[in-house]
PDB file of N, CA and C in Angstrom:
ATOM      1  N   UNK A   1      45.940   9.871   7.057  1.00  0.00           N
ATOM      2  CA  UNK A   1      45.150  10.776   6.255  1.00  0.00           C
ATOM      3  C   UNK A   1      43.996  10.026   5.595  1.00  0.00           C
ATOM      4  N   UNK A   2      44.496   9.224   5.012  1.00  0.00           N
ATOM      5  CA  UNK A   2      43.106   7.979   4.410  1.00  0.00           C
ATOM      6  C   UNK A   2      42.235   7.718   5.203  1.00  0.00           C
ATOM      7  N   UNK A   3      42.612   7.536   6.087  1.00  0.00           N
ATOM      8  CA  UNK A   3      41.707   6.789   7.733  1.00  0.00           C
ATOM      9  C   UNK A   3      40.949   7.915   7.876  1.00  0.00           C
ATOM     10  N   UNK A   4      41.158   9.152   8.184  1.00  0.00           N
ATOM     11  CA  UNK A   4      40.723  10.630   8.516  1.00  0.00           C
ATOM     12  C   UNK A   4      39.578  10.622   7.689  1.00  0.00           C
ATOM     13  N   UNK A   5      40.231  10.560   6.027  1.00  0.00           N
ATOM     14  CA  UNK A   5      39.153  10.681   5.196  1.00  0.00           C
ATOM     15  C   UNK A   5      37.887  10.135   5.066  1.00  0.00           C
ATOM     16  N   UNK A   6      38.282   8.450   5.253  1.00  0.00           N
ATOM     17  CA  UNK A   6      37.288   7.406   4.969  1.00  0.00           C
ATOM     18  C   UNK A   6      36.053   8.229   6.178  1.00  0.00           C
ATOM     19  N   UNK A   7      37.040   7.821   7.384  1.00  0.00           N
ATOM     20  CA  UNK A   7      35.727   8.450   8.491  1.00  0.00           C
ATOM     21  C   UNK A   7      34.925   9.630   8.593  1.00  0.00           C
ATOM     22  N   UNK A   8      35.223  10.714   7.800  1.00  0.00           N
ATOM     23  CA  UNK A   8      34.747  11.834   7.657  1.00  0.00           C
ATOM     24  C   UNK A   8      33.582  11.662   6.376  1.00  0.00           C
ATOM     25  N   UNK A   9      33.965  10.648   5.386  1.00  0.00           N
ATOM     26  CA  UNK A   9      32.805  10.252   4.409  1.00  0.00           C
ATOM     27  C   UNK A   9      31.504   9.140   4.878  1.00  0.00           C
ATOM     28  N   UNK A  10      32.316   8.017   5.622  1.00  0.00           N
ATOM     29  CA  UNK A  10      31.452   7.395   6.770  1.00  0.00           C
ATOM     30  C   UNK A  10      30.207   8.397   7.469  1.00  0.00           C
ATOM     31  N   UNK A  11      31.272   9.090   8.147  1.00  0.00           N
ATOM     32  CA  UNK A  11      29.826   9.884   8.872  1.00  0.00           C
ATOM     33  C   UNK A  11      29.109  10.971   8.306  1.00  0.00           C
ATOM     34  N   UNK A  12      29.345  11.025   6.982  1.00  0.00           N
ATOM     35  CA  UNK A  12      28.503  11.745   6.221  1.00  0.00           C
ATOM     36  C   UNK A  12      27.280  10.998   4.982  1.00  0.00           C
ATOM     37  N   UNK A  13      27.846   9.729   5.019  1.00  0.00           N
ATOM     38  CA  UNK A  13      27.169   8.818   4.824  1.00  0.00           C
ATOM     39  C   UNK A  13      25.944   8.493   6.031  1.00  0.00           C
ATOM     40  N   UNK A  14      26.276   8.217   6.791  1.00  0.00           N
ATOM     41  CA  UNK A  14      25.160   7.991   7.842  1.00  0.00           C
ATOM     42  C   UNK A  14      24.462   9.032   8.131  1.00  0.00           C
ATOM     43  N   UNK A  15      24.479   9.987   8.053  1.00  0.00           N
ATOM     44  CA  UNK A  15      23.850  11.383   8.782  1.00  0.00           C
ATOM     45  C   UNK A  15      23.081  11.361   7.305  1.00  0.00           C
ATOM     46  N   UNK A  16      23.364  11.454   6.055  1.00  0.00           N
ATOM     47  CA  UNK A  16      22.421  11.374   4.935  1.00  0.00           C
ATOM     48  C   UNK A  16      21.407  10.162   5.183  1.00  0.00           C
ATOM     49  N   UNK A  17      21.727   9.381   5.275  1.00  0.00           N
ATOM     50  CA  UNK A  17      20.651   8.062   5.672  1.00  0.00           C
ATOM     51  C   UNK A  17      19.780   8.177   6.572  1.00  0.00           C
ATOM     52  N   UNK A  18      20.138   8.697   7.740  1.00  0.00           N
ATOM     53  CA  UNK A  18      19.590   9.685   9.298  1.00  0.00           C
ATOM     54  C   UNK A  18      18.467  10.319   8.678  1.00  0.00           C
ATOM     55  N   UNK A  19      18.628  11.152   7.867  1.00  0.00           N
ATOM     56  CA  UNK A  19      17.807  12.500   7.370  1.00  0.00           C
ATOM     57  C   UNK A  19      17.012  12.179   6.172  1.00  0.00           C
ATOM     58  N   UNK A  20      17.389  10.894   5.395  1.00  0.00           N
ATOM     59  CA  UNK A  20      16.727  10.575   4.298  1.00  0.00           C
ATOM     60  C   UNK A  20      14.974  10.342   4.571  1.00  0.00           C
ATOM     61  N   UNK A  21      14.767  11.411   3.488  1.00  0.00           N
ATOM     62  CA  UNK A  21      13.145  11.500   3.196  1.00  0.00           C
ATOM     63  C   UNK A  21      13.021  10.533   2.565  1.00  0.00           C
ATOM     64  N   UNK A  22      11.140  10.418   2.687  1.00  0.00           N
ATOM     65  CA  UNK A  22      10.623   9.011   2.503  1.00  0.00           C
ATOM     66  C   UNK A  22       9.519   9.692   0.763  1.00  0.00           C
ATOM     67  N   UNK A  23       9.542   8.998  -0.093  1.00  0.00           N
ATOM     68  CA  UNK A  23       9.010   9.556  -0.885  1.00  0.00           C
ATOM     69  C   UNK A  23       7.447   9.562  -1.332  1.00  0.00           C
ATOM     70  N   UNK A  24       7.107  10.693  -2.213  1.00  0.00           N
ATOM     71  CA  UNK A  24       5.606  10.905  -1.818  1.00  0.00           C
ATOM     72  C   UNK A  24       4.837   9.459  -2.022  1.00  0.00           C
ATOM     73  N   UNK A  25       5.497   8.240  -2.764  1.00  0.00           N
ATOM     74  CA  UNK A  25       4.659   7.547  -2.987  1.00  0.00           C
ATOM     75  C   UNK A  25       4.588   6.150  -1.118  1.00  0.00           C
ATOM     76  N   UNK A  26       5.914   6.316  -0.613  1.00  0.00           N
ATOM     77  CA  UNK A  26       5.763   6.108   0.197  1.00  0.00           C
ATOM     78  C   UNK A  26       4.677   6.057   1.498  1.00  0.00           C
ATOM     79  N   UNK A  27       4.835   7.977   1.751  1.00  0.00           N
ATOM     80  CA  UNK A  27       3.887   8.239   2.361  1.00  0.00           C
ATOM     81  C   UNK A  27       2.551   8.089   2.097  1.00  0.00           C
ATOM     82  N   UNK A  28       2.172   8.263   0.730  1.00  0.00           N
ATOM     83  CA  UNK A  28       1.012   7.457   0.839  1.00  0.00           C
ATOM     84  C   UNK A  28       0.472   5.958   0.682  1.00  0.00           C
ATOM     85  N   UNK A  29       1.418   5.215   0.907  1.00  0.00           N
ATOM     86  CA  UNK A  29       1.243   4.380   1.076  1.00  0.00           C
ATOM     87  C   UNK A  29       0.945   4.033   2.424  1.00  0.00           C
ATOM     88  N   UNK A  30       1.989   4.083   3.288  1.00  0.00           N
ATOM     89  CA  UNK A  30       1.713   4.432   4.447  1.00  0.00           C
ATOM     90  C   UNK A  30       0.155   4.709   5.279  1.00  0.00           C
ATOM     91  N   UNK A  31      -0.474   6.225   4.734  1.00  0.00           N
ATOM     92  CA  UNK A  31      -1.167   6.582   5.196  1.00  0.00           C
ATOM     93  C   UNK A  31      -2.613   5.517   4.687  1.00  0.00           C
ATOM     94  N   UNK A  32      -2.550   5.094   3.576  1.00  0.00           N
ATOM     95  CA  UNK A  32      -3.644   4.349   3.047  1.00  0.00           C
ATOM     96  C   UNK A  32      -3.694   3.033   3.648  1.00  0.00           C
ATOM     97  N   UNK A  33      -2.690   2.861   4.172  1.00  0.00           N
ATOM     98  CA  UNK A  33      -2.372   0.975   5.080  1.00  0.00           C
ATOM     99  C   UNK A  33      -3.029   1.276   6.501  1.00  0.00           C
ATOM    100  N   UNK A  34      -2.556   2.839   6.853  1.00  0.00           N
ATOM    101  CA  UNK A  34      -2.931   3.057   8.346  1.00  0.00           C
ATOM    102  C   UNK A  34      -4.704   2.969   8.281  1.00  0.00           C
ATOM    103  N   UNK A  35      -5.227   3.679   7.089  1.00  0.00           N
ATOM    104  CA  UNK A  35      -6.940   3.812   6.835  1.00  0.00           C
ATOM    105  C   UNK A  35      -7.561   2.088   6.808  1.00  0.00           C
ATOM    106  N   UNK A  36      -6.703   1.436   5.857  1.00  0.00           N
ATOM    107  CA  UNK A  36      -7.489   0.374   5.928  1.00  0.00           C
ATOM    108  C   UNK A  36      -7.072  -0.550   7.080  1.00  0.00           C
ATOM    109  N   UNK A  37      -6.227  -0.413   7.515  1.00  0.00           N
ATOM    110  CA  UNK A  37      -6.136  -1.294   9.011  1.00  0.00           C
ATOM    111  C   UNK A  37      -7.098  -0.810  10.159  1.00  0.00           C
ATOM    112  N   UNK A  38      -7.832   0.495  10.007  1.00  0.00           N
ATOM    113  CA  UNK A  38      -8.510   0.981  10.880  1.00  0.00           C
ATOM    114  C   UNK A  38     -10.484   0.675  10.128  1.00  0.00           C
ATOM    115  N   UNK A  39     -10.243   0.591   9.046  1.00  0.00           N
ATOM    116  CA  UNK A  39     -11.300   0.414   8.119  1.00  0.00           C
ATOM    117  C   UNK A  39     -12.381  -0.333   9.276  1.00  0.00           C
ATOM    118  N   UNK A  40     -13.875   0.032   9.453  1.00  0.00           N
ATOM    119  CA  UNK A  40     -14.495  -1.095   9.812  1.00  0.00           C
ATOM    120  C   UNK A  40     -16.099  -1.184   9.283  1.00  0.00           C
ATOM    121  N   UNK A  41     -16.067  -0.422   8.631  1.00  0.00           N
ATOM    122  CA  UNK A  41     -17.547  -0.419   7.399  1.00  0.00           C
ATOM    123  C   UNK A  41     -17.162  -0.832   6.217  1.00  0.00           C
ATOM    124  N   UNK A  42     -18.290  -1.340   5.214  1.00  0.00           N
ATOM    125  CA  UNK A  42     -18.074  -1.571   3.963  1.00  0.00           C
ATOM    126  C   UNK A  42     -18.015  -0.812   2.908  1.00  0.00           C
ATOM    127  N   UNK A  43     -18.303   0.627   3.426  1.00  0.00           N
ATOM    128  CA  UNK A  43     -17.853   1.727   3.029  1.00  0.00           C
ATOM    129  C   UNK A  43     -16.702   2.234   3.020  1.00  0.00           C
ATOM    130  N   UNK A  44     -15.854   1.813   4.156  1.00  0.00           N
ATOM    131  CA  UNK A  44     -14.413   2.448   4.427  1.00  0.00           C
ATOM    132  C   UNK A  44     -13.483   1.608   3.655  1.00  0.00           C
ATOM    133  N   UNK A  45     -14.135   0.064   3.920  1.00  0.00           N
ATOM    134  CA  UNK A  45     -13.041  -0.425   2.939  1.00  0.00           C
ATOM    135  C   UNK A  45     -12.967  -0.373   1.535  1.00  0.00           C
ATOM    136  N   UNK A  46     -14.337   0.280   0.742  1.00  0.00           N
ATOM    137  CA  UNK A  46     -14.585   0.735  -0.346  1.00  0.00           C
ATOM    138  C   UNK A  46     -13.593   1.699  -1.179  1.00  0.00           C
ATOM    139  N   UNK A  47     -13.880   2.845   0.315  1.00  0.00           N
ATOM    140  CA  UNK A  47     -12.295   4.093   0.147  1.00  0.00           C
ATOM    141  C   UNK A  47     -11.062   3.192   0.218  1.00  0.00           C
ATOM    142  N   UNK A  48     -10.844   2.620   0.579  1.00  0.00           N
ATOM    143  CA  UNK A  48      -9.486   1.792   0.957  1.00  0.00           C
ATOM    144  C   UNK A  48      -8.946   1.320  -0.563  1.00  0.00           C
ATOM    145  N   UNK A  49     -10.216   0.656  -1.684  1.00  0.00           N
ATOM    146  CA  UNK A  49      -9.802  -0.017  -2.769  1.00  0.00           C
ATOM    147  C   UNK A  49      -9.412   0.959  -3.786  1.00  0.00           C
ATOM    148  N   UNK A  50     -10.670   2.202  -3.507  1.00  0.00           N
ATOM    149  CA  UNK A  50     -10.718   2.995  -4.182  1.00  0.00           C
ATOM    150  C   UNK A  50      -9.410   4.097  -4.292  1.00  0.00           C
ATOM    151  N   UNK A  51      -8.650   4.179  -3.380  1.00  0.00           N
ATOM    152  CA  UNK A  51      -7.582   4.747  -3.277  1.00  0.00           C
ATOM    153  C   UNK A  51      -6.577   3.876  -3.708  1.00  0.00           C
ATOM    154  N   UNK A  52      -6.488   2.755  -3.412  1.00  0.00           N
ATOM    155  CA  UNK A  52      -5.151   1.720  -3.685  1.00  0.00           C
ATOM    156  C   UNK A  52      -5.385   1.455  -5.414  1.00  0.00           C
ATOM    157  N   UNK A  53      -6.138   1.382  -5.876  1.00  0.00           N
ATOM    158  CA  UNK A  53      -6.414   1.663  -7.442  1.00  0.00           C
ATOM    159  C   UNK A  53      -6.049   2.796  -7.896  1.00  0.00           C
ATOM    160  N   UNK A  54      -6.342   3.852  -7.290  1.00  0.00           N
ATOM    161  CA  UNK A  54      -5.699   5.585  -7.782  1.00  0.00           C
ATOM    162  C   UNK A  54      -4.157   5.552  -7.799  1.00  0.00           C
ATOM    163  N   UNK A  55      -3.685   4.627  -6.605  1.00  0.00           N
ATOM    164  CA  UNK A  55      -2.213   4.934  -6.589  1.00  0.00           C
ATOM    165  C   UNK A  55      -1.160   3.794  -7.557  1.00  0.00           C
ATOM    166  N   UNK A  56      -2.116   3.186  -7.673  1.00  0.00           N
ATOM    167  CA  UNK A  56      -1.547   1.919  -8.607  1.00  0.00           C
ATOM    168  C   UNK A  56      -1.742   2.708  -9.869  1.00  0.00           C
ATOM    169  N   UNK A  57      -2.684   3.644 -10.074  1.00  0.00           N
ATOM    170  CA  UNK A  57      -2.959   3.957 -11.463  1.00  0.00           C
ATOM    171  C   UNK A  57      -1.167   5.231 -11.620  1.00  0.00           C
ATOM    172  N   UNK A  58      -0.944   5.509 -10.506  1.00  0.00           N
ATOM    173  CA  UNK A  58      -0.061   6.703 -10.740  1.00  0.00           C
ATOM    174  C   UNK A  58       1.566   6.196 -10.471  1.00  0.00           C
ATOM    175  N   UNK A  59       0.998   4.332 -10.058  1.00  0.00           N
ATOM    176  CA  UNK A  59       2.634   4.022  -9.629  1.00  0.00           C
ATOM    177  C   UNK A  59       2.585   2.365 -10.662  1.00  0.00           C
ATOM    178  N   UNK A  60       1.980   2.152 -11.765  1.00  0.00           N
ATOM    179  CA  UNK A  60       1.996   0.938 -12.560  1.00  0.00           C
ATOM    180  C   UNK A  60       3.217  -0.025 -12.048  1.00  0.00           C
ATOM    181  N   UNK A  61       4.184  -0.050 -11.984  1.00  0.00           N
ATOM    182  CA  UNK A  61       5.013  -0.965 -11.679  1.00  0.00           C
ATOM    183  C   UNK A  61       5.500  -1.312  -9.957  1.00  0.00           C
ATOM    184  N   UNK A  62       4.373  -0.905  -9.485  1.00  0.00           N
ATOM    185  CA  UNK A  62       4.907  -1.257  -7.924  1.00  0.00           C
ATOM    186  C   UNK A  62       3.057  -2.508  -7.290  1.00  0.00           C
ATOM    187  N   UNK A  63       3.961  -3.428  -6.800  1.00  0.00           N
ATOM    188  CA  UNK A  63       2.992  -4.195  -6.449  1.00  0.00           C
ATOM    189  C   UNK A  63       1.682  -4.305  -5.702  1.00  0.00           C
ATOM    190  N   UNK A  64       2.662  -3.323  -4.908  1.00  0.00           N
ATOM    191  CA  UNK A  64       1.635  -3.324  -3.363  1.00  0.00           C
ATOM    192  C   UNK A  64       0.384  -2.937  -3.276  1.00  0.00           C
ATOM    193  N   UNK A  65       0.212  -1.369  -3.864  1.00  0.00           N
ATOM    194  CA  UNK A  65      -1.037  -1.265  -4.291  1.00  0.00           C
ATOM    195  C   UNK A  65      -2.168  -2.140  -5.179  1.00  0.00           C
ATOM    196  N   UNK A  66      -1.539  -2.876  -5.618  1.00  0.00           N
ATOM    197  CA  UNK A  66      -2.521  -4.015  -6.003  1.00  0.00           C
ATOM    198  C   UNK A  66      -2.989  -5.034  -4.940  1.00  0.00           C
ATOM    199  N   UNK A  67      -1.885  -5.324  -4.341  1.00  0.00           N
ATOM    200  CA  UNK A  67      -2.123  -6.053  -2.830  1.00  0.00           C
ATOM    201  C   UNK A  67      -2.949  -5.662  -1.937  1.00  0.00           C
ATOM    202  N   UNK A  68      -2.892  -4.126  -1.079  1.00  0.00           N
ATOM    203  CA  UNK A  68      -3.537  -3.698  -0.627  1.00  0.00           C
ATOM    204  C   UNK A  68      -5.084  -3.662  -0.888  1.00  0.00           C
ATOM    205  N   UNK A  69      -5.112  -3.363  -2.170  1.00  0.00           N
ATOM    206  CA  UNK A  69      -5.955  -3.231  -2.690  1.00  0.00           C
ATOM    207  C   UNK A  69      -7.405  -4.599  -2.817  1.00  0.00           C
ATOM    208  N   UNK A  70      -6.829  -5.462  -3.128  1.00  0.00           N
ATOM    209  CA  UNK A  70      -7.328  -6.301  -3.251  1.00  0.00           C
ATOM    210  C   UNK A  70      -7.843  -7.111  -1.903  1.00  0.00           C
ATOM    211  N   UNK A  71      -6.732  -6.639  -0.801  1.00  0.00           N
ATOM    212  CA  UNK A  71      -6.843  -7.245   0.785  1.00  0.00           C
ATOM    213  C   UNK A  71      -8.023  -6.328   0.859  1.00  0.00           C
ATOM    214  N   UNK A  72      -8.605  -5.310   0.770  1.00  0.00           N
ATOM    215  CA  UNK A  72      -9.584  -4.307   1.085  1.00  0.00           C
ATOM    216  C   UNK A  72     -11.473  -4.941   0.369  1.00  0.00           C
ATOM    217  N   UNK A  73     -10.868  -5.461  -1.113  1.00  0.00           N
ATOM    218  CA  UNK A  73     -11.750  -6.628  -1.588  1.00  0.00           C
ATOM    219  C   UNK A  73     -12.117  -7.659  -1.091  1.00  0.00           C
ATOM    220  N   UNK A  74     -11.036  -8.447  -0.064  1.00  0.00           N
ATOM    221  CA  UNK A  74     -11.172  -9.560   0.433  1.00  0.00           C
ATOM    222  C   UNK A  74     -12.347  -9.106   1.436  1.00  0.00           C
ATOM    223  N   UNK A  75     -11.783  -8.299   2.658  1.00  0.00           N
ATOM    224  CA  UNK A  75     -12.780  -7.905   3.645  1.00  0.00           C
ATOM    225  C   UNK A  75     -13.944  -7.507   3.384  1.00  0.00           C
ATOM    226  N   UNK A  76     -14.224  -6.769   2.319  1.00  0.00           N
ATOM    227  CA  UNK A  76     -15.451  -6.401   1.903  1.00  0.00           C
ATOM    228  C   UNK A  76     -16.283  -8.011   1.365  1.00  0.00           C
ATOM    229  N   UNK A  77     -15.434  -8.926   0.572  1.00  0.00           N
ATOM    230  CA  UNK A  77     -16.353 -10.194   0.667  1.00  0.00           C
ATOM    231  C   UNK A  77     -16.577 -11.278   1.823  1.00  0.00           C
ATOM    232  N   UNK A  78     -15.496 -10.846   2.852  1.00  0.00           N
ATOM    233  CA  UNK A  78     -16.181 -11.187   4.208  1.00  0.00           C
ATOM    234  C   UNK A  78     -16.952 -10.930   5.079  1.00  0.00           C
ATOM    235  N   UNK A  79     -17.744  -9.640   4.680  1.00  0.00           N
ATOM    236  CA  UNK A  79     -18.436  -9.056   5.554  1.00  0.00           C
ATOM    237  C   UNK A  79     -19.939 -10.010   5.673  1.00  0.00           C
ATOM    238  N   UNK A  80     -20.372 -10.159   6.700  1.00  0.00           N
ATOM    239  CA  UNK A  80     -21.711 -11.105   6.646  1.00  0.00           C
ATOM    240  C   UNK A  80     -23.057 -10.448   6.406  1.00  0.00           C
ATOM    241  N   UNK A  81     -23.017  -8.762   6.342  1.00  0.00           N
ATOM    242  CA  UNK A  81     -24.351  -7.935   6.106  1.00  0.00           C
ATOM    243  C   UNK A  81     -24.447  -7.981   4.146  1.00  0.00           C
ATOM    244  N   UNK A  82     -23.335  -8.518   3.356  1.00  0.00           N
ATOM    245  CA  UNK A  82     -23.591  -8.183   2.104  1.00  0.00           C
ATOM    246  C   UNK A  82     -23.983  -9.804   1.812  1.00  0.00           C
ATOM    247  N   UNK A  83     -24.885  -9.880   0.388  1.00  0.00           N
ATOM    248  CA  UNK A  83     -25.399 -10.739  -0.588  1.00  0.00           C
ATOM    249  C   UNK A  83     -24.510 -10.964  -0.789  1.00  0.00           C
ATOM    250  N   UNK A  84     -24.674 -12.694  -1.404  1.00  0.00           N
ATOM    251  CA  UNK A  84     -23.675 -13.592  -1.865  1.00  0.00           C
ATOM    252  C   UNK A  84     -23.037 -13.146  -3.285  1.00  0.00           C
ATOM    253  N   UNK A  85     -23.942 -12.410  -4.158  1.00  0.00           N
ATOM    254  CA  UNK A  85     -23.658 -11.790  -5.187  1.00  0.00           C
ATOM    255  C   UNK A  85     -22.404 -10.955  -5.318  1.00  0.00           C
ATOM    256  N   UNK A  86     -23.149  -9.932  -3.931  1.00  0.00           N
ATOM    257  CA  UNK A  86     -21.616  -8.897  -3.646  1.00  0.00           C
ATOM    258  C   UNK A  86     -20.696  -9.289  -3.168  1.00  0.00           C
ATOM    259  N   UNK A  87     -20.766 -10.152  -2.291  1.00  0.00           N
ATOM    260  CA  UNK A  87     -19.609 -11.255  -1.945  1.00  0.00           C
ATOM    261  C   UNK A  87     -18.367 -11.390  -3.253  1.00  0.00           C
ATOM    262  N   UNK A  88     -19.701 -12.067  -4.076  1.00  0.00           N
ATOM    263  CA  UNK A  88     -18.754 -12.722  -5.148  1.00  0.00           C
ATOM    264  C   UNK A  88     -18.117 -11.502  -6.127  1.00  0.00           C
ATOM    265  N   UNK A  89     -18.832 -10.605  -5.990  1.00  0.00           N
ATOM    266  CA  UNK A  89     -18.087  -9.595  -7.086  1.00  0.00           C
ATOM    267  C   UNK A  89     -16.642  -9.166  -6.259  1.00  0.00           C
ATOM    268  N   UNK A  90     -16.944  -8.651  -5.058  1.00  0.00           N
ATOM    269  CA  UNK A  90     -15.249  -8.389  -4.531  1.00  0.00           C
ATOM    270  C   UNK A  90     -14.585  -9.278  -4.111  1.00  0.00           C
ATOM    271  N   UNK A  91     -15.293 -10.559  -3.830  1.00  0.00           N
ATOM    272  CA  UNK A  91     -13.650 -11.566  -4.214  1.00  0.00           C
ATOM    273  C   UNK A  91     -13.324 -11.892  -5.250  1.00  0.00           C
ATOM    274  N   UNK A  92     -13.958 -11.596  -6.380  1.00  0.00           N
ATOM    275  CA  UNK A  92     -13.638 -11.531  -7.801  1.00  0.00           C
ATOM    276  C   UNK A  92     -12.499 -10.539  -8.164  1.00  0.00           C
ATOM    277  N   UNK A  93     -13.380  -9.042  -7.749  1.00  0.00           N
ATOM    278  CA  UNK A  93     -12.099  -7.921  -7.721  1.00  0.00           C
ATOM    279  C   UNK A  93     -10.690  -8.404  -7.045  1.00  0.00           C
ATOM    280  N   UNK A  94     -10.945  -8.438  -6.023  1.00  0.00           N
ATOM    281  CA  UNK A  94      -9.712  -8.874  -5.354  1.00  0.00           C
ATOM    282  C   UNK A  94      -8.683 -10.231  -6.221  1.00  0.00           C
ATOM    283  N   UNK A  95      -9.199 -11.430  -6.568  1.00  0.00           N
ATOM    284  CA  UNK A  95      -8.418 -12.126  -7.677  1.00  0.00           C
ATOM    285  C   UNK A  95      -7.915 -11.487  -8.573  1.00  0.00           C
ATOM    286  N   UNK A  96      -8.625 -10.079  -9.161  1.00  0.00           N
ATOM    287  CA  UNK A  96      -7.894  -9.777 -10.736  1.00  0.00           C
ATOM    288  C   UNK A  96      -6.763  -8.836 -10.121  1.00  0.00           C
ATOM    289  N   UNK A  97      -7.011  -8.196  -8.496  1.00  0.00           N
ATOM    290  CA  UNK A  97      -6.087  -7.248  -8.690  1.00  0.00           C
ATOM    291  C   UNK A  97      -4.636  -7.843  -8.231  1.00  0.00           C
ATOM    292  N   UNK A  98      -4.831  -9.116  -7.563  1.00  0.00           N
ATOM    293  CA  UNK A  98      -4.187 -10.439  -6.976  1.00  0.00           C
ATOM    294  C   UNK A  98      -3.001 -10.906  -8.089  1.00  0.00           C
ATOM    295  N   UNK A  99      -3.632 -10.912  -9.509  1.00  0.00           N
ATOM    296  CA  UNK A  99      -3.016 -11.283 -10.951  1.00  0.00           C
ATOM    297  C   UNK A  99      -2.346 -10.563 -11.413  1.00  0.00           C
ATOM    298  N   UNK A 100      -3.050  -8.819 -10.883  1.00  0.00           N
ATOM    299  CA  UNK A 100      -1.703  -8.338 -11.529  1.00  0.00           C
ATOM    300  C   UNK A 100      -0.945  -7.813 -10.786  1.00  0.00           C
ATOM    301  N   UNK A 101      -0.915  -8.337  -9.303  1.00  0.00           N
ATOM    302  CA  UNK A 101       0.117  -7.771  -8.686  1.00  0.00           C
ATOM    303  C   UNK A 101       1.069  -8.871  -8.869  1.00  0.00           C
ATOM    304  N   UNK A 102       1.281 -10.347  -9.257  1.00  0.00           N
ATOM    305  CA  UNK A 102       2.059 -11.187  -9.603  1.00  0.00           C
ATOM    306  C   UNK A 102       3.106 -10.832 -10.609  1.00  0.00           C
TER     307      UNK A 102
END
């Protein structure tokens, strides 16, 4: 009877895990990783920061969006069509958002 039981909670355990939704902050995470991996203007990766800042603003204690975020800074100060100036301002951005994702 125990045995019966355990296995009948087992596989109701797994079939919940099976079916487990991913949550909204997930998905957008997700979808904002898929944008900036596809990013290839200095505009797109603009949207890229600009979103990973919105979601950091609505998720304060999760890292990534600072990460992301800041990886979107990096590329934008690698780009070779911008001034050394702008260069330096988004690898600047990118360090502070670097600090507080630590």
């Amino acid at each position: 009877m125990k045995k019966s039981l355990f296995t009948i909670i087992l596989i109701f355990a797994i079939i919940d895990s099976v079916f487990a939704q991913e949550t909204p902050y997930q998905k957008v995470m997700k979808t904002e990783i898929a944008r900036l991996n596809r990013a290839d203007s200095l505009n797109k990766f603009q949207q890229s920061a600009n979103a990973f800042s919105r979601i950091s603003q609505l998720n304060p204690t999760e890292w990534l969006p600072f990460y992301y975020g800041a990886l979107a800074y990096i590329y934008q100060g690698l780009d070779n069509s911008m001034s050394l100036e702008k260069k330096d301002e988004a690898l600047t951005k990118a360090e502070e958002l670097i600090k507080k994702a630590e």
